[in-house]
Protein backbone atom coordinates (compact mmCIF):
# COMPACT_ATOMS: atom_id res chain seq x y z
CA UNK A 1 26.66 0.12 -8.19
CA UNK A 2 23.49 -1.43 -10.18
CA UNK A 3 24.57 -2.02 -13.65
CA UNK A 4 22.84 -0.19 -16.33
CA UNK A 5 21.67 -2.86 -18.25
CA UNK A 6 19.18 -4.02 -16.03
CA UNK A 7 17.08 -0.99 -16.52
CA UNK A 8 17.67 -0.05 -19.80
CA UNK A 9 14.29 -0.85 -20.97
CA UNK A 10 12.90 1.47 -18.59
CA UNK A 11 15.35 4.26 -19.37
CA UNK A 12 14.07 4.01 -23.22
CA UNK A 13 10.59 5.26 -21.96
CA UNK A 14 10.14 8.93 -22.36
CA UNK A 15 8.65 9.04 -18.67
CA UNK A 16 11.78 7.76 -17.48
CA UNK A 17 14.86 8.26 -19.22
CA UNK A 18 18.21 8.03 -17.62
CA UNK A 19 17.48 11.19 -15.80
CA UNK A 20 13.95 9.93 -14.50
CA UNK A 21 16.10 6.69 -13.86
CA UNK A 22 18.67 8.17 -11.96
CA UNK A 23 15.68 10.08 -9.67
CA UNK A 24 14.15 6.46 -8.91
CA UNK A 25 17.56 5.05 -7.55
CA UNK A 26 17.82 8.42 -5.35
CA UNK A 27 13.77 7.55 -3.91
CA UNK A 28 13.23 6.12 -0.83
CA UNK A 29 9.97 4.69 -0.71
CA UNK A 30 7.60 2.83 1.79
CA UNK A 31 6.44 -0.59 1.14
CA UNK A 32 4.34 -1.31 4.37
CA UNK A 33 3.63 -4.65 5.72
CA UNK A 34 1.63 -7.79 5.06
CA UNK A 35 1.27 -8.75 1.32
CA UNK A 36 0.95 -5.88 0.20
CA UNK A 37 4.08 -4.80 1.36
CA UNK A 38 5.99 -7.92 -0.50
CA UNK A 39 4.02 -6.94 -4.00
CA UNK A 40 5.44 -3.05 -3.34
CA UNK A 41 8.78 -4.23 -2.10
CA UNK A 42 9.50 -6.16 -4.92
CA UNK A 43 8.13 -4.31 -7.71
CA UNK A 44 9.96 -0.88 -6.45
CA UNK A 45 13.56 -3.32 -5.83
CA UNK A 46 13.06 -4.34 -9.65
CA UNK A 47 12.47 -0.81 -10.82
CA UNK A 48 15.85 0.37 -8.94
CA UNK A 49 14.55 2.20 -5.84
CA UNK A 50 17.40 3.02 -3.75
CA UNK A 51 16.34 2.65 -0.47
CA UNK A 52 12.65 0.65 1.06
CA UNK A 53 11.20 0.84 4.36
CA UNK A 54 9.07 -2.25 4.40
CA UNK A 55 7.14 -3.74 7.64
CA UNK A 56 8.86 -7.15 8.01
CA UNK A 57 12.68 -8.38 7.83
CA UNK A 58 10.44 -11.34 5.52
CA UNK A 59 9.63 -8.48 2.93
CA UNK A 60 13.75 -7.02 3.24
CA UNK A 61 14.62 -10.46 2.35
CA UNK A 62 12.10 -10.74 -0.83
CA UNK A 63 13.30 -7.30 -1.65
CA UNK A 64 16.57 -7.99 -1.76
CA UNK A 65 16.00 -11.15 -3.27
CA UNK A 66 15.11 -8.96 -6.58
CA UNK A 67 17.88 -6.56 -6.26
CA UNK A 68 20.39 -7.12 -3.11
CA UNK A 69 21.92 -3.94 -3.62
CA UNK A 70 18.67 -2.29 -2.74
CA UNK A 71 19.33 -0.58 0.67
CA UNK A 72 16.55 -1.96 3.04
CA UNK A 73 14.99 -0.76 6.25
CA UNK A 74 12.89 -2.37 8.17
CA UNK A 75 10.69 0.01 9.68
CA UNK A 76 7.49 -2.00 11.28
CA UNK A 77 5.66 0.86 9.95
CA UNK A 78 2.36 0.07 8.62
CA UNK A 79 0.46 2.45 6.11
CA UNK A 80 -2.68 3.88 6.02
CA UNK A 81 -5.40 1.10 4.25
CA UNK A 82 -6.66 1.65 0.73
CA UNK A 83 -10.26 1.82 0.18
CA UNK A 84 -10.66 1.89 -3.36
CA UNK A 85 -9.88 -2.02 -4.02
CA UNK A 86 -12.54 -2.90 -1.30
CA UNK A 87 -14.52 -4.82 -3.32
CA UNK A 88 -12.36 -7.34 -4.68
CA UNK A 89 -11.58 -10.57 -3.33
CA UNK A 90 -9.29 -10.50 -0.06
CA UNK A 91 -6.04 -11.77 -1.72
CA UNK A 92 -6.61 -9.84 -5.12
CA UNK A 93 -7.20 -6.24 -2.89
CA UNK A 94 -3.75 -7.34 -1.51
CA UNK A 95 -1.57 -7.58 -4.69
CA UNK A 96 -3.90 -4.71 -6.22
CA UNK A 97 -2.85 -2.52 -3.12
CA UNK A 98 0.75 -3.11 -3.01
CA UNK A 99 1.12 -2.81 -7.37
CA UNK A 100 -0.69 0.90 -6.64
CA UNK A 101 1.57 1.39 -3.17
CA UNK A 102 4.53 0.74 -5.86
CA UNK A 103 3.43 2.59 -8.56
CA UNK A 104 2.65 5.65 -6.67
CA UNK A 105 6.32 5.61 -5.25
CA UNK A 106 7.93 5.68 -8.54
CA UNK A 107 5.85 7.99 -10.33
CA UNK A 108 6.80 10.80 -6.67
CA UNK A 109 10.59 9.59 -7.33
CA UNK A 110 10.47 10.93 -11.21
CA UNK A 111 8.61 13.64 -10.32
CA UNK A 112 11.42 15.11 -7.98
């Protein structure tokens, strides 16, 4: 059991709340591979995702290395690529890709 505290800041935004909190440790969200995978694995362990599929048992262990109650797959699955960070550098498209991957999970988790 994840104790409260640790997301009590989010649960004092409106968007989230202890309901919308309680939705985002019920998601199960994909993190993907490669570094974009680590950015989205870690930023949806910190937010209190309950479960991640991520491409790489190097990504489980930096998502559980935020949270290690986190429930972690790894699925070798790799997601579709993003085309509308194309134009940045390499590395920055990277981060960029897995903060969107991350924030697109939790806004379908508080949405269900």
């Amino acid at each position: 059991m994840r104790p409260a505290r640790r997301y009590s800041r989010q649960t004092k935004l409106a968007a989230v709340g202890q309901a919308g909190q309680a939705r985002i440790a019920a998601a199960v969200a994909s993190a993907g591979d490669g570094l974009a995978g680590w950015v989205a694995a870690r930023y949806l362990a910190g937010a209190g995702v309950g479960e991640l599929r991520v491409g790489s048992e190097a990504i489980a262990r930096a998502a559980r290395a935020v949270d290690d109650s986190v429930r972690v797959e790894v699925a070798g699955e790799r997601l579709a690529e993003d085309e509308r960070f194309s134009g940045l550098d390499p590395a920055a498209r990277e981060v960029a890709v897995g903060a969107h991957r991350a924030v697109v999970a939790l806004m379908r988790a508080l949405r269900s």
